[in-house]
N, C-alpha and C. Protein backbone atom coordinates (compact mmCIF):
# COMPACT_ATOMS: atom_id res chain seq x y z
N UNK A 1 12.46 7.10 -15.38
CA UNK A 1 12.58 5.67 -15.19
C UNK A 1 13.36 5.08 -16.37
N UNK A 2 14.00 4.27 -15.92
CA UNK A 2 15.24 3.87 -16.96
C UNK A 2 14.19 2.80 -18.19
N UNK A 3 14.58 2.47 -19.62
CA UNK A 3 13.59 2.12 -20.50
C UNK A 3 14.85 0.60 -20.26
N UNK A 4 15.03 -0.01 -19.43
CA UNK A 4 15.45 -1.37 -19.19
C UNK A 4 14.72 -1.82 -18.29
N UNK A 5 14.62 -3.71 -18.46
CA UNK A 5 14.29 -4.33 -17.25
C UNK A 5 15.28 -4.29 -16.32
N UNK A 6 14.73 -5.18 -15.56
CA UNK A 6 15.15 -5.32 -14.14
C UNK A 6 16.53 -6.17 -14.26
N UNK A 7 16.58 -7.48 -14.96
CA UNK A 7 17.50 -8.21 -15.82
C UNK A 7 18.63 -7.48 -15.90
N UNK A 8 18.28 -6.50 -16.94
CA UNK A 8 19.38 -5.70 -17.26
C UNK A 8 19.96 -4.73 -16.21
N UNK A 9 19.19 -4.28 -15.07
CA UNK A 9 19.59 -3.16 -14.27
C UNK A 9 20.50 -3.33 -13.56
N UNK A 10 19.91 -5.08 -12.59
CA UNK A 10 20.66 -5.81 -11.82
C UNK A 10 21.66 -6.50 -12.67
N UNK A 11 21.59 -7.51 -13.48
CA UNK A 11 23.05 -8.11 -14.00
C UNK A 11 22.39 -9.41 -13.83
N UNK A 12 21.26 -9.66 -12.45
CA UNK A 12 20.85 -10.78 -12.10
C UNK A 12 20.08 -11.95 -12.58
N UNK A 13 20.25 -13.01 -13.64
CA UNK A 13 19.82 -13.50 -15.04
C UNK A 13 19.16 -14.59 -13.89
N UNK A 14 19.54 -15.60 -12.58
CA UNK A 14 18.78 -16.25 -11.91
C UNK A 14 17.10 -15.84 -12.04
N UNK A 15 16.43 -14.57 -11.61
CA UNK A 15 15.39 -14.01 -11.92
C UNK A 15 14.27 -15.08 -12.64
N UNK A 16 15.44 -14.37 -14.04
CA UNK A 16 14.91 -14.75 -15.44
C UNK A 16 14.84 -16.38 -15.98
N UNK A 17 15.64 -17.11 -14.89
CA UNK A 17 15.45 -18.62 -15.57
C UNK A 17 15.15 -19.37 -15.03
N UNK A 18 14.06 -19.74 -15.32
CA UNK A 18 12.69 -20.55 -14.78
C UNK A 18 12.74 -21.82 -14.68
N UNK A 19 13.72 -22.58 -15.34
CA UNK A 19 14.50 -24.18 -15.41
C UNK A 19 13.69 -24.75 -16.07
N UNK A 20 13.74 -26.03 -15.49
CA UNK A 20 12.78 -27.40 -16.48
C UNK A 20 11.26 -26.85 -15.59
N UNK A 21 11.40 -27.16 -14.34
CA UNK A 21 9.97 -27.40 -13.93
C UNK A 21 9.66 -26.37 -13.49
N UNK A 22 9.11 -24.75 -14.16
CA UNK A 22 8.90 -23.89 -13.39
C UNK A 22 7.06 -23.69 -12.76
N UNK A 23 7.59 -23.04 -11.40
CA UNK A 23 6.20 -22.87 -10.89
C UNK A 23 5.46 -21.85 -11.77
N UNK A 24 4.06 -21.54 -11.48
CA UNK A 24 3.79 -20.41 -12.24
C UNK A 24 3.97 -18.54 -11.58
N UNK A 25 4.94 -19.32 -10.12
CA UNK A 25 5.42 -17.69 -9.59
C UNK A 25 6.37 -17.49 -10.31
N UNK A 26 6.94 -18.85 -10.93
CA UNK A 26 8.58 -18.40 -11.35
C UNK A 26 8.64 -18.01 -12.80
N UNK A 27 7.16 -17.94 -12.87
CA UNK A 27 7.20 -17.89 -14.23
C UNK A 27 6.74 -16.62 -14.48
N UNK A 28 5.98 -16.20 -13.77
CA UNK A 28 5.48 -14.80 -13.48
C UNK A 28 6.31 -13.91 -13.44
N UNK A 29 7.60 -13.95 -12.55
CA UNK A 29 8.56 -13.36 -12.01
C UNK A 29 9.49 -13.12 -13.12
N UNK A 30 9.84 -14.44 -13.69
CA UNK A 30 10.83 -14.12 -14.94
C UNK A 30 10.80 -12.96 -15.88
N UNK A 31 8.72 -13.33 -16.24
CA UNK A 31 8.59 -11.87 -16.87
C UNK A 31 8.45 -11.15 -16.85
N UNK A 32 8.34 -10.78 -15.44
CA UNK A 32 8.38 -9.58 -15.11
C UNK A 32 9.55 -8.35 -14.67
N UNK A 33 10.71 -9.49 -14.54
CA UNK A 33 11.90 -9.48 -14.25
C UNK A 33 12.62 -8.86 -15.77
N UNK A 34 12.21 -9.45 -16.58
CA UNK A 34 12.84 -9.16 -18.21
C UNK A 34 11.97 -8.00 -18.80
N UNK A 35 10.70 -8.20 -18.40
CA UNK A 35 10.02 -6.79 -19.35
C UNK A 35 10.32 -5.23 -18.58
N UNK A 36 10.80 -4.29 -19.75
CA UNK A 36 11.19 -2.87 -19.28
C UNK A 36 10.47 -2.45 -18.37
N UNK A 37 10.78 -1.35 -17.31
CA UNK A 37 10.64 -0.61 -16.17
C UNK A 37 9.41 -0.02 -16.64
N UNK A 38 9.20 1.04 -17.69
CA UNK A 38 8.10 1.54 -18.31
C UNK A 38 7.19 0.61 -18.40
N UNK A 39 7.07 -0.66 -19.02
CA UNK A 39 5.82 -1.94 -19.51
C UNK A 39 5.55 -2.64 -18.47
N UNK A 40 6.10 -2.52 -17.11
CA UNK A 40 5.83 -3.29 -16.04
C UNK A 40 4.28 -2.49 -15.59
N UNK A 41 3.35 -3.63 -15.34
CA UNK A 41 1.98 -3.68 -14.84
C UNK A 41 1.92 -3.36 -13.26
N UNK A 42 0.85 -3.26 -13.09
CA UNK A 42 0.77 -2.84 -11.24
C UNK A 42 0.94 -4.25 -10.55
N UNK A 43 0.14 -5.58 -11.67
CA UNK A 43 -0.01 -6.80 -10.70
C UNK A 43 1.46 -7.01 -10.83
N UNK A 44 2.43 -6.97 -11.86
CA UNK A 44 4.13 -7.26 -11.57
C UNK A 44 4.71 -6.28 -10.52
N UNK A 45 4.10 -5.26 -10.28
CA UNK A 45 4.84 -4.71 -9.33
C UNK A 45 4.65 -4.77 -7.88
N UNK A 46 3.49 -5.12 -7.90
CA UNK A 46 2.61 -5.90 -6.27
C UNK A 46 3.30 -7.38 -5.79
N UNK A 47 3.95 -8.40 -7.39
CA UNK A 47 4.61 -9.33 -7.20
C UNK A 47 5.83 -9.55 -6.94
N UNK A 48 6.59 -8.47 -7.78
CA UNK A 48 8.51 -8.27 -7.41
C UNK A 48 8.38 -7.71 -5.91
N UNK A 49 7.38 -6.50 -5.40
CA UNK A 49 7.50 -6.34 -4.35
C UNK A 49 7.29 -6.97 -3.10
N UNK A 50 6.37 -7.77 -3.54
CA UNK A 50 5.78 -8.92 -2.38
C UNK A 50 7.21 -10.37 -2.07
N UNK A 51 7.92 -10.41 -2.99
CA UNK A 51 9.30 -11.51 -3.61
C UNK A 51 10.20 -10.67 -3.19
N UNK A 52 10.21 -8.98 -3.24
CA UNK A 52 11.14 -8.23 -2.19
C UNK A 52 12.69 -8.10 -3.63
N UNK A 53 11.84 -7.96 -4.38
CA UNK A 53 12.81 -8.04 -5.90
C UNK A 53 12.66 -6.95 -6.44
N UNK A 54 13.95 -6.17 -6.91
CA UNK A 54 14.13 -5.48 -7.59
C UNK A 54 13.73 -3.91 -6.68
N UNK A 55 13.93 -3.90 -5.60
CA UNK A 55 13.59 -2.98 -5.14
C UNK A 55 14.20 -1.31 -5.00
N UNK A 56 15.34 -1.51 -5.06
CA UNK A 56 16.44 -0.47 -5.58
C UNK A 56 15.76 0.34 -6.49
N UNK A 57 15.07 -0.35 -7.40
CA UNK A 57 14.45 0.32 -8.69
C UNK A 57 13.07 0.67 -8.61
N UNK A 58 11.94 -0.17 -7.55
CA UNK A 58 10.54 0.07 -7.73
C UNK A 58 9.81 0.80 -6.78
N UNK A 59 11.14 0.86 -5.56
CA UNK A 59 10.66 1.00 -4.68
C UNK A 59 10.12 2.72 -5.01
N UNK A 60 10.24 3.68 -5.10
CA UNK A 60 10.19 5.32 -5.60
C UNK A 60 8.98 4.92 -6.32
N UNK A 61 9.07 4.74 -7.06
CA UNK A 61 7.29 4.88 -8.50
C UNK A 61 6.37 3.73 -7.79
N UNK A 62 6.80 2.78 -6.90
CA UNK A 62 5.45 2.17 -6.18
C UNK A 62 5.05 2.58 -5.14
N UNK A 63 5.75 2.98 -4.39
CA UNK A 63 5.52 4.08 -3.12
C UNK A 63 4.84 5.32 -3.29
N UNK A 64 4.89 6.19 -4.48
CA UNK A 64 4.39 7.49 -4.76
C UNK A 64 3.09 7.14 -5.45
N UNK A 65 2.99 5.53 -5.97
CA UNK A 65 1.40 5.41 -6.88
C UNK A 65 0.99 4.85 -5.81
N UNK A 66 1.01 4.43 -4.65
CA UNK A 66 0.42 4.11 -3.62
C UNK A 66 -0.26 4.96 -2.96
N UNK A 67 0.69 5.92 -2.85
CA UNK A 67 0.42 7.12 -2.19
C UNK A 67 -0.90 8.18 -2.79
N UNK A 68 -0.96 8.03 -3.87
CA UNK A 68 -2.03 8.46 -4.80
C UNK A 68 -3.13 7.52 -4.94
N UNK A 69 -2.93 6.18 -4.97
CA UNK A 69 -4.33 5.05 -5.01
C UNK A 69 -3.74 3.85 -4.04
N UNK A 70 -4.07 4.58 -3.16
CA UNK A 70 -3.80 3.32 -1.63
C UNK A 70 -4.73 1.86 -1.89
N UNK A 71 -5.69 1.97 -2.70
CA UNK A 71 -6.60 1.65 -3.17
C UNK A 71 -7.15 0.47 -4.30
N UNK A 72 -6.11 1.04 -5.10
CA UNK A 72 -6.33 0.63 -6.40
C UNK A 72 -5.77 -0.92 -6.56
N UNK A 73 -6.40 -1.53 -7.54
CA UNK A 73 -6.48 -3.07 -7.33
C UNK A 73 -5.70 -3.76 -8.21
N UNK A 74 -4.49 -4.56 -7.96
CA UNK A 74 -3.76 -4.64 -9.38
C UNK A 74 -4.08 -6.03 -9.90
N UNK A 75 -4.35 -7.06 -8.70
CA UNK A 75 -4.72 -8.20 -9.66
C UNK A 75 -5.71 -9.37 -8.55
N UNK A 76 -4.65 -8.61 -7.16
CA UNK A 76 -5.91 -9.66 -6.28
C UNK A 76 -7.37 -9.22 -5.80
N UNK A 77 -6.90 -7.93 -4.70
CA UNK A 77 -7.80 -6.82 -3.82
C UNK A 77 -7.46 -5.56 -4.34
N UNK A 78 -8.68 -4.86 -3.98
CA UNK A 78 -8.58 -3.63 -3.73
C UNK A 78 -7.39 -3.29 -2.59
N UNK A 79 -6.38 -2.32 -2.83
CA UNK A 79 -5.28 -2.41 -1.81
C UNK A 79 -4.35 -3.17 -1.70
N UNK A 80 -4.21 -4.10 -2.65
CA UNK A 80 -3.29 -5.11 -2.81
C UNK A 80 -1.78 -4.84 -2.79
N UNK A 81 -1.63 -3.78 -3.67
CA UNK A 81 0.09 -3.01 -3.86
C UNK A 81 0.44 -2.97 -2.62
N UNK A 82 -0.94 -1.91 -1.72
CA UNK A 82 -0.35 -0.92 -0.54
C UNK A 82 0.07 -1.87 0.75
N UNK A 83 -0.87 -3.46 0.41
CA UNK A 83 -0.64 -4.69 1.47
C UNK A 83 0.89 -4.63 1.40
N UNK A 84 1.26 -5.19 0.01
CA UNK A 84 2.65 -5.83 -0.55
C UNK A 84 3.82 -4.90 -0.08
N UNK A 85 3.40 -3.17 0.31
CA UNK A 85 4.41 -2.17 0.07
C UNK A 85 4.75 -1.85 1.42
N UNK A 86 3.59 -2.22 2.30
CA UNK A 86 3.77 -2.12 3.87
C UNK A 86 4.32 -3.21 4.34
N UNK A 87 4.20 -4.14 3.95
CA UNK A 87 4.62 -5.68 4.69
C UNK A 87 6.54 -5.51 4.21
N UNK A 88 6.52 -4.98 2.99
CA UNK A 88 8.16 -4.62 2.47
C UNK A 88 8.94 -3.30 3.40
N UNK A 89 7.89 -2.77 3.92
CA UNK A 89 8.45 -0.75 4.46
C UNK A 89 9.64 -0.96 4.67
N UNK A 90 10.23 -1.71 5.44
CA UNK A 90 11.38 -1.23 5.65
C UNK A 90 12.42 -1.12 4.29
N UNK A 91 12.31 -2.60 3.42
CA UNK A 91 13.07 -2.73 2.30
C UNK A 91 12.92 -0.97 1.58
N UNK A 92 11.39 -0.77 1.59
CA UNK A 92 11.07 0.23 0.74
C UNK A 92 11.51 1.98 1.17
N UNK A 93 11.48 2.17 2.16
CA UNK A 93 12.07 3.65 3.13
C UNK A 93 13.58 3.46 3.20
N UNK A 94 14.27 2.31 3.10
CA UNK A 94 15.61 2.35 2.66
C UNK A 94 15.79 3.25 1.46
N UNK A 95 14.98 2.84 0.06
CA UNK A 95 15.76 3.14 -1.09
C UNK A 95 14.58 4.34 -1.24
N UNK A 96 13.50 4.98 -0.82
CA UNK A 96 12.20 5.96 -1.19
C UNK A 96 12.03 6.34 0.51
N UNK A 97 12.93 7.26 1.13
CA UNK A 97 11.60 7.25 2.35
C UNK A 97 11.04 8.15 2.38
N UNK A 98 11.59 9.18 1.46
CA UNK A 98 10.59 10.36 1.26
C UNK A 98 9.12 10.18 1.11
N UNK A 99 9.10 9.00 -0.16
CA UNK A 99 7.55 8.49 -0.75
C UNK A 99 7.22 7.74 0.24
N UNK A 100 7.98 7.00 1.14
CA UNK A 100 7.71 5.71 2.32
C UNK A 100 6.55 6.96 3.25
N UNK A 101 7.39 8.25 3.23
CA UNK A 101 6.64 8.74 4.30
C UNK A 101 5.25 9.12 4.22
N UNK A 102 4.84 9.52 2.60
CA UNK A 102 3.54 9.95 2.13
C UNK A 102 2.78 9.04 2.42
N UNK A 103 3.03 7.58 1.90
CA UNK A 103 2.35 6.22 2.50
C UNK A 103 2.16 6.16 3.66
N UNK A 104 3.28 6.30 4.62
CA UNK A 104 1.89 6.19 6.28
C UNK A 104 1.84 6.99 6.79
N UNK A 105 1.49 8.26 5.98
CA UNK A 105 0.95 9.65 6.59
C UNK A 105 -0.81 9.74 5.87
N UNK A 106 -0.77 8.50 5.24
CA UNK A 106 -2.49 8.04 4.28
C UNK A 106 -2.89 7.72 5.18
N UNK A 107 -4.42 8.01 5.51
CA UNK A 107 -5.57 7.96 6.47
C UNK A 107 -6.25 6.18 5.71
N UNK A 108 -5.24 5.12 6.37
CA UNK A 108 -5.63 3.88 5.54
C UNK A 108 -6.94 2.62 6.99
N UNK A 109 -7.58 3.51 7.03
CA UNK A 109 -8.77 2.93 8.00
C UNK A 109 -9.39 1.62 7.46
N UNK A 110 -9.33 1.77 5.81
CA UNK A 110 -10.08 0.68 5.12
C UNK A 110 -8.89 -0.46 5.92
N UNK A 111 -8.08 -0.58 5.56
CA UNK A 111 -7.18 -1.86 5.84
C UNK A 111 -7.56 -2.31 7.80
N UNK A 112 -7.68 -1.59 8.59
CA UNK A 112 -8.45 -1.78 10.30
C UNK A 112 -9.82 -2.18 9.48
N UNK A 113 -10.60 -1.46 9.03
CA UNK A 113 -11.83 -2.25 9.31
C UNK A 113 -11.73 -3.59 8.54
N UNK A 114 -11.04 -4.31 7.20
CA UNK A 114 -11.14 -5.12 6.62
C UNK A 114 -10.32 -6.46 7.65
N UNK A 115 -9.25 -6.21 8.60
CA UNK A 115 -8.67 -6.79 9.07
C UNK A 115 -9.84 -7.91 10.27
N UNK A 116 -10.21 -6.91 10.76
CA UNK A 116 -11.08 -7.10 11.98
C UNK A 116 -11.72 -8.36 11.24
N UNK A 117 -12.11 -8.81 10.30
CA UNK A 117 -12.68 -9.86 9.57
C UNK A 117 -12.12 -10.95 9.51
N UNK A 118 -10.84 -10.87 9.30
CA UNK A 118 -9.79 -11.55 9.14
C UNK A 118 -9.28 -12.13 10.43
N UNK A 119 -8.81 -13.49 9.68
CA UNK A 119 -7.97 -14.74 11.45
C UNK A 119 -6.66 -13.71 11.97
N UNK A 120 -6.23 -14.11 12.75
CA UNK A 120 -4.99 -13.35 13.74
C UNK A 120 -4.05 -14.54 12.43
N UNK A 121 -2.64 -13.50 12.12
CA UNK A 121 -1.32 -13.74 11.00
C UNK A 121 -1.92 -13.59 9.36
N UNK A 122 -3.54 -13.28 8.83
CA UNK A 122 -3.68 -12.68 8.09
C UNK A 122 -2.54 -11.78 7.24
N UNK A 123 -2.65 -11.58 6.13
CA UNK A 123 -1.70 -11.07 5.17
C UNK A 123 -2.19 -9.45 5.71
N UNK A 124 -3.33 -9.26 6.03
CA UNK A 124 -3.91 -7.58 6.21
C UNK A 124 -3.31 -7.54 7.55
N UNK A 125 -3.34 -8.49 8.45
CA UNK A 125 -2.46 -7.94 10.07
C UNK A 125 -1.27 -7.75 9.79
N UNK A 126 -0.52 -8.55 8.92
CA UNK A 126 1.10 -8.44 8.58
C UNK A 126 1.39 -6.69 8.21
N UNK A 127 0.47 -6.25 7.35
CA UNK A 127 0.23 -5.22 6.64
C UNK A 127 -0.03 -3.61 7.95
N UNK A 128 -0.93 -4.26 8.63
CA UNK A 128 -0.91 -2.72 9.97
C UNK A 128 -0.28 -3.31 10.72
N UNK A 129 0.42 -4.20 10.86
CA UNK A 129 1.78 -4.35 12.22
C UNK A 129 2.80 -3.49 11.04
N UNK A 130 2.88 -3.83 9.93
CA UNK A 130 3.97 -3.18 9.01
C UNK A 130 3.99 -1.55 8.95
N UNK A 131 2.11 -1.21 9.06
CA UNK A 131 2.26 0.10 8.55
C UNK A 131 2.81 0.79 10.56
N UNK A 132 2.13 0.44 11.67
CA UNK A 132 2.36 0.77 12.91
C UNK A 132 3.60 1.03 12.84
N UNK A 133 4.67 0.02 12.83
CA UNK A 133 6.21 0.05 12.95
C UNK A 133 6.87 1.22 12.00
N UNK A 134 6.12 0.92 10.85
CA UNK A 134 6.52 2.42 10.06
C UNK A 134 5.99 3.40 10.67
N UNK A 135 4.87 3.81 10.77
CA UNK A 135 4.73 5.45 11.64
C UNK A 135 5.70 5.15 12.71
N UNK A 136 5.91 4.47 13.19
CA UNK A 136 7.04 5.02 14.39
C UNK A 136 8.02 5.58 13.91
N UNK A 137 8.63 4.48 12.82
CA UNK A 137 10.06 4.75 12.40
C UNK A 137 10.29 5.86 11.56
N UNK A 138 8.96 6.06 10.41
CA UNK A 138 9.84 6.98 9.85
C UNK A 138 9.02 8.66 9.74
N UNK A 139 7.65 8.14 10.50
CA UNK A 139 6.86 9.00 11.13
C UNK A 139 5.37 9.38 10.37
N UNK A 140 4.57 9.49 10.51
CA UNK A 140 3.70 10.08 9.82
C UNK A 140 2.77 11.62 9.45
C-alpha cells in the first residue's frame, strides 16, 4: 500500500477543502482524504467508501478485511464496512473482483436476519439487494 494519501494519489485537492461552512461529513472526509493509506482507520474507510471516494485505491484492502471480519464494527454497527462495501459492489469488483468475489461467497445470514427488523429502503435492504445482484454478477 502506497505510504500517501488519497490527496496525493488522485491529484484531487476538492476532497480536501472544506470551505467556510463545512459540514462535519466534509470535514470528516477531508481528513481522511489527506491522511496516508497506511493511517487510514476502518470508520474512514466505511466513509470514503460509502461517498464512493477513492476507490481505485481502497477498494483491494477493504474488500479482503471484509472478507476476513464481515463483522467487525468500525464506528456505527457491527457490519458496517461490509453494509458500505455491498451497497458500492459494483464500484468495488471493478477495481478488486477477485476480493469482490471472497465477499459474496461469505455465508452473511446475520445481515437477512437483522434486515427482517428493518422498514422496506433500509440501508441493510440496500445492502442484500447489493449483495443478490453481486452473486449473480460476479458469482459466489
Amino acid at each position: 500500500m502506497p505510504e500517501t494519501s488519497l490527496l496525493a494519489l488522485s491529484g484531487d485537492s476538492r476532497k480536501a477543502d472544506i470551505g467556510r461552512r463545512p459540514s462535519g461529513l466534509m470535514e470528516r472526509v477531508a481528513r481522511a482524504w489527506a491522511t496516508p493509506l497506511p493511517d487510514l482507520n476502518c470508520a474512514q474507510y466505511r466513509l470514503l467508501i460509502g461517498q464512493r471516494f477513492g476507490l481505485e485505491w481502497l477498494a483491494e484492502p477493504a474488500a479482503r478485511f471484509v472478507a476476513r471480519y464481515p463483522l467487525a464494527a468500525c464506528d456505527l454497527y457491527p457490519g458496517d464496512l461490509t453494509v458500505n462495501l455491498l451497497i458500492a459492489w459494483r464500484e468495488i469488483a471493478a477495481h478488486a473482483p477477485e476480493a469482490m468475489r471472497s465477499v459474496v461467497a461469505l455465508d452473511l445470514g446475520w445481515m437477512a436476519r437483522g434486515r427482517d427488523s428493518l422498514p422496506e429502503g433500509d440501508i441493510l435492504h440496500e445492502a442484500m439487494a447489493g449483495l443478490a445482484e453481486a452473486r449473480r454478477v460476479v458469482g459466489s
